[in-house]
N, C-alpha and C. Protein backbone atom coordinates (compact mmCIF):
# COMPACT_ATOMS: atom_id res chain seq x y z
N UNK A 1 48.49 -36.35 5.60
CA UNK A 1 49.08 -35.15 6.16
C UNK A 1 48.32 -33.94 5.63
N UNK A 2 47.98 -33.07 6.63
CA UNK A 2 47.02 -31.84 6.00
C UNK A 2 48.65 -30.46 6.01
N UNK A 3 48.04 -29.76 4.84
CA UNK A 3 49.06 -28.56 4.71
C UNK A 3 48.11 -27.26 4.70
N UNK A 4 48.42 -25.98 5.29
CA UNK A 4 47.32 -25.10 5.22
C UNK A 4 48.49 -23.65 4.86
N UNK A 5 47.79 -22.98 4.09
CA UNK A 5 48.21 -21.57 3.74
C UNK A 5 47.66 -20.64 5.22
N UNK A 6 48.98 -20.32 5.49
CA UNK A 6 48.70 -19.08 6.72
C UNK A 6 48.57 -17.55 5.88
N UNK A 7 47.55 -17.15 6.49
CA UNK A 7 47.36 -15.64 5.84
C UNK A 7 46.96 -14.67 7.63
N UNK A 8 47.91 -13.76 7.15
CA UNK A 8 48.15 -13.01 8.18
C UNK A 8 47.34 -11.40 7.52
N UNK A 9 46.64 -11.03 7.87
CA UNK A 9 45.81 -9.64 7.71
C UNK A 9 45.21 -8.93 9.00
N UNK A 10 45.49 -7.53 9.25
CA UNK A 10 45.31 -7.30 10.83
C UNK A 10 44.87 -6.12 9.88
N UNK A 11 44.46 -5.42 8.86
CA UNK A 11 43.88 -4.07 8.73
C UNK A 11 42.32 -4.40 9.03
N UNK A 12 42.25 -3.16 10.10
CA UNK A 12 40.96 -3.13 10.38
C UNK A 12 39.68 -2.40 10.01
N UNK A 13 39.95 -1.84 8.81
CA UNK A 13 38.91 -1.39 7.68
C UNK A 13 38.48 -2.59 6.43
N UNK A 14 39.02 -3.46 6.63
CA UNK A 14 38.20 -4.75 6.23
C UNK A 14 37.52 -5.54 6.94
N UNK A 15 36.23 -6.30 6.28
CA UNK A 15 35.43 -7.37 7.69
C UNK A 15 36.19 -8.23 7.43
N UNK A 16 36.03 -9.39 8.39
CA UNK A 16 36.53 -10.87 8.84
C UNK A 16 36.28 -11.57 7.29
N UNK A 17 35.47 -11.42 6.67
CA UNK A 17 34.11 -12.41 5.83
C UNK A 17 35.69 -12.15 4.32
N UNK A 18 35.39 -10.46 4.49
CA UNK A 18 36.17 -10.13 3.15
C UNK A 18 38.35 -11.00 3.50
N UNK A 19 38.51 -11.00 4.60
CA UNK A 19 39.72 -11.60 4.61
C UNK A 19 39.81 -12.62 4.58
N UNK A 20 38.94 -13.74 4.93
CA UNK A 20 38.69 -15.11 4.76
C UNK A 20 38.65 -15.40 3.04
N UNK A 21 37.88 -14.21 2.46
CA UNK A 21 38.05 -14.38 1.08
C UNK A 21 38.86 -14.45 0.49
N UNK A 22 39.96 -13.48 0.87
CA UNK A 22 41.20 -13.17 0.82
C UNK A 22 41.97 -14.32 0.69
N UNK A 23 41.77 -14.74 1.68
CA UNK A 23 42.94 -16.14 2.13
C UNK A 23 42.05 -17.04 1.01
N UNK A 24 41.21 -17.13 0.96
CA UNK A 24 40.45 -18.41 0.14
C UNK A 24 41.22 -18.31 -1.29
N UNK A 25 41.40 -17.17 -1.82
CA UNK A 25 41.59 -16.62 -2.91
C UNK A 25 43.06 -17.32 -3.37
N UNK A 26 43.83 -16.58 -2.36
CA UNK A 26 45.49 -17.07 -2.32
C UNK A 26 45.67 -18.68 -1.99
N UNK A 27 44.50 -19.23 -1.39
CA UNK A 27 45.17 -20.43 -1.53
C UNK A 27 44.90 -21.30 -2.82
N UNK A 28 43.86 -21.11 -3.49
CA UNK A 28 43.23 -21.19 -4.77
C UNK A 28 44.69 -21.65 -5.99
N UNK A 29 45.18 -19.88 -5.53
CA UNK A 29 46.14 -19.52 -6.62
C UNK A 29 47.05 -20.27 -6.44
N UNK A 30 47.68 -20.58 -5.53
CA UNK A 30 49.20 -21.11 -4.97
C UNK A 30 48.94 -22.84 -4.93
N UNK A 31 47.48 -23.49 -4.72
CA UNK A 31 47.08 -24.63 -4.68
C UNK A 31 46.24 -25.33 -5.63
N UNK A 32 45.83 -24.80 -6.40
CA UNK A 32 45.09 -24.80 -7.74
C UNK A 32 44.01 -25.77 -6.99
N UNK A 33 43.21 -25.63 -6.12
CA UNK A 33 42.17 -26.34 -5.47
C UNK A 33 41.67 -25.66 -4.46
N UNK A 34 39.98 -25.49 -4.38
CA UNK A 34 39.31 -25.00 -3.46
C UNK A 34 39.02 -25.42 -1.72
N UNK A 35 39.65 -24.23 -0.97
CA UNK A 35 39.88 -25.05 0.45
C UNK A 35 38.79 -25.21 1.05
N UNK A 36 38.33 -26.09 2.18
CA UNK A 36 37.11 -26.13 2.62
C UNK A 36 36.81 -26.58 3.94
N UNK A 37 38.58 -25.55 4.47
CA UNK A 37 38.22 -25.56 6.32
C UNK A 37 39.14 -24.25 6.06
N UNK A 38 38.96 -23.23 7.35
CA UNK A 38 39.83 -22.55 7.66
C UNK A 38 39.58 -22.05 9.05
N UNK A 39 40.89 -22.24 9.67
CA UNK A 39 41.11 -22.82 11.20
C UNK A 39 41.65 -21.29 11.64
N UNK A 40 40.78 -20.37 12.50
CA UNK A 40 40.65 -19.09 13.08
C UNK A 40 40.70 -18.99 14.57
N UNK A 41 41.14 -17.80 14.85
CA UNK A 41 40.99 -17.27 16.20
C UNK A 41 39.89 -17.42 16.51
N UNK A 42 39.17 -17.65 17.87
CA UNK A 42 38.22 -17.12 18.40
C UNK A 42 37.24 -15.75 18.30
N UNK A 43 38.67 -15.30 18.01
CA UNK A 43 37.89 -13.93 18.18
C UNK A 43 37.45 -13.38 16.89
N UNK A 44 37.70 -14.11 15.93
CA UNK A 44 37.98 -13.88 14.56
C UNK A 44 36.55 -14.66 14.29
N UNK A 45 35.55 -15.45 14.67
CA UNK A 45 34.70 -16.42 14.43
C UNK A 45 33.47 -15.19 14.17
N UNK A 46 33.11 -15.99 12.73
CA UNK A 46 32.02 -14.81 12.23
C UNK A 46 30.90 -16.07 11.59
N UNK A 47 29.71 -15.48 11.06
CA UNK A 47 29.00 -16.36 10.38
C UNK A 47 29.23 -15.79 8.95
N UNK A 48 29.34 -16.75 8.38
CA UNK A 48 30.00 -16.57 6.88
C UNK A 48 29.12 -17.26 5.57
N UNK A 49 28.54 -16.45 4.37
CA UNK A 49 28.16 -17.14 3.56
C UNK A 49 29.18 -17.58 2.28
N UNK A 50 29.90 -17.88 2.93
CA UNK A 50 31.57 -18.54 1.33
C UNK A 50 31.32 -20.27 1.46
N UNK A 51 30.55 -20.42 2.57
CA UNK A 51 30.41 -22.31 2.25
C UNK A 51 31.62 -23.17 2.81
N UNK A 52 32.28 -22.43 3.56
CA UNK A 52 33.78 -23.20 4.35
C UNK A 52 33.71 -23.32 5.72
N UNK A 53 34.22 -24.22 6.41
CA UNK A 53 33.61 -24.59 7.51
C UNK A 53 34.66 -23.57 8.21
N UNK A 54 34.65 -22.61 8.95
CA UNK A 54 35.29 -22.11 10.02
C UNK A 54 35.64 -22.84 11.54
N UNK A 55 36.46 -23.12 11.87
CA UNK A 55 36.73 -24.26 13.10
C UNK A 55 37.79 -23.09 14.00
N UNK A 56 37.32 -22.46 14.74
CA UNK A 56 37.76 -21.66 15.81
C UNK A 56 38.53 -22.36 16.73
N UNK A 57 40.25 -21.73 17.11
CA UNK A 57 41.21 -22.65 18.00
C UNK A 57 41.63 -21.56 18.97
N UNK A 58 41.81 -21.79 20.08
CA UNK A 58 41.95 -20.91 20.67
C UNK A 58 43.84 -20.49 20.79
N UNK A 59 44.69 -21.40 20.22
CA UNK A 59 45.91 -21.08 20.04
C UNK A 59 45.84 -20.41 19.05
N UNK A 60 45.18 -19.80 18.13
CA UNK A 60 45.45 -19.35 17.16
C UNK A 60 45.48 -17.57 17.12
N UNK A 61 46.03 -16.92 16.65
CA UNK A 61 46.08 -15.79 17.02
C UNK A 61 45.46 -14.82 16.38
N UNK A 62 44.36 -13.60 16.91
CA UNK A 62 43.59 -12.81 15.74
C UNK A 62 44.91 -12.27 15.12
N UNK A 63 43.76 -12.08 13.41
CA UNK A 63 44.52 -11.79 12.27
C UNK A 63 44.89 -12.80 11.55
N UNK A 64 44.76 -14.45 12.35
CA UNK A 64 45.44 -15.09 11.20
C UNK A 64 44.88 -15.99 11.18
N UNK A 65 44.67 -16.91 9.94
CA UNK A 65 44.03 -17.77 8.99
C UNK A 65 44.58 -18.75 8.71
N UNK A 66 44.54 -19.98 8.97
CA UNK A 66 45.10 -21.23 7.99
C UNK A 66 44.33 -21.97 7.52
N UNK A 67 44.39 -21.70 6.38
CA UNK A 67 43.05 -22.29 5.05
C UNK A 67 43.86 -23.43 4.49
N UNK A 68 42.77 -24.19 4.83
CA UNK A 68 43.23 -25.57 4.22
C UNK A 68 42.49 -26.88 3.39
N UNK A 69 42.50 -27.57 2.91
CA UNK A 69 41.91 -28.75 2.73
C UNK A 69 41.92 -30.06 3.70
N UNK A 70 40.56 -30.37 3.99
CA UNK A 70 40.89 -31.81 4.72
C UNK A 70 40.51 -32.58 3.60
N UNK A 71 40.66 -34.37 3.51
CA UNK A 71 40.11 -34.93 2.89
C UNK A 71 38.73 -35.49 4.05
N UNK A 72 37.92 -36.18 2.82
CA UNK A 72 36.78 -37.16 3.90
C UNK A 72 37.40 -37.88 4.40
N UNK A 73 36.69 -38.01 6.01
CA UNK A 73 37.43 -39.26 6.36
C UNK A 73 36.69 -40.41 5.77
């Protein structure tokens, strides 16, 4: 079963890159483990150097983030 931290951020004097950090950050804290997917809007899809795979859904709504861990399959 996968569990993901939703992070909701809509201020738009931050980039995409710095809120992804954001969320990376909080899930860190709350999960004591580094996530290494986080499942975004479309519109939200940036190229990112943090090393996490970004997987763009189109149900997903700008502003929000669910950072998560998968395992290998």
């Amino acid at each position: 079963m996968e569990f993901y931290l939703v992070w909701f951020d809509d201020d738009r004097k931050k980039t995409t890159e710095f809120k992804l950090k954001e969320a990376m950050d909080a899930y860190e804290r709350r999960f004591h483990k580094h996530p290494n997917v986080i499942l975004v809007s479309e519109q939200d899809r940036v190229e990112t150097s943090t090393g996490i795979r970004l997987r763009p859904r189109s149900y997903i709504r700008p502003s929000n983030f669910y950072v998560g861990f998968e395992e290998a399959a």
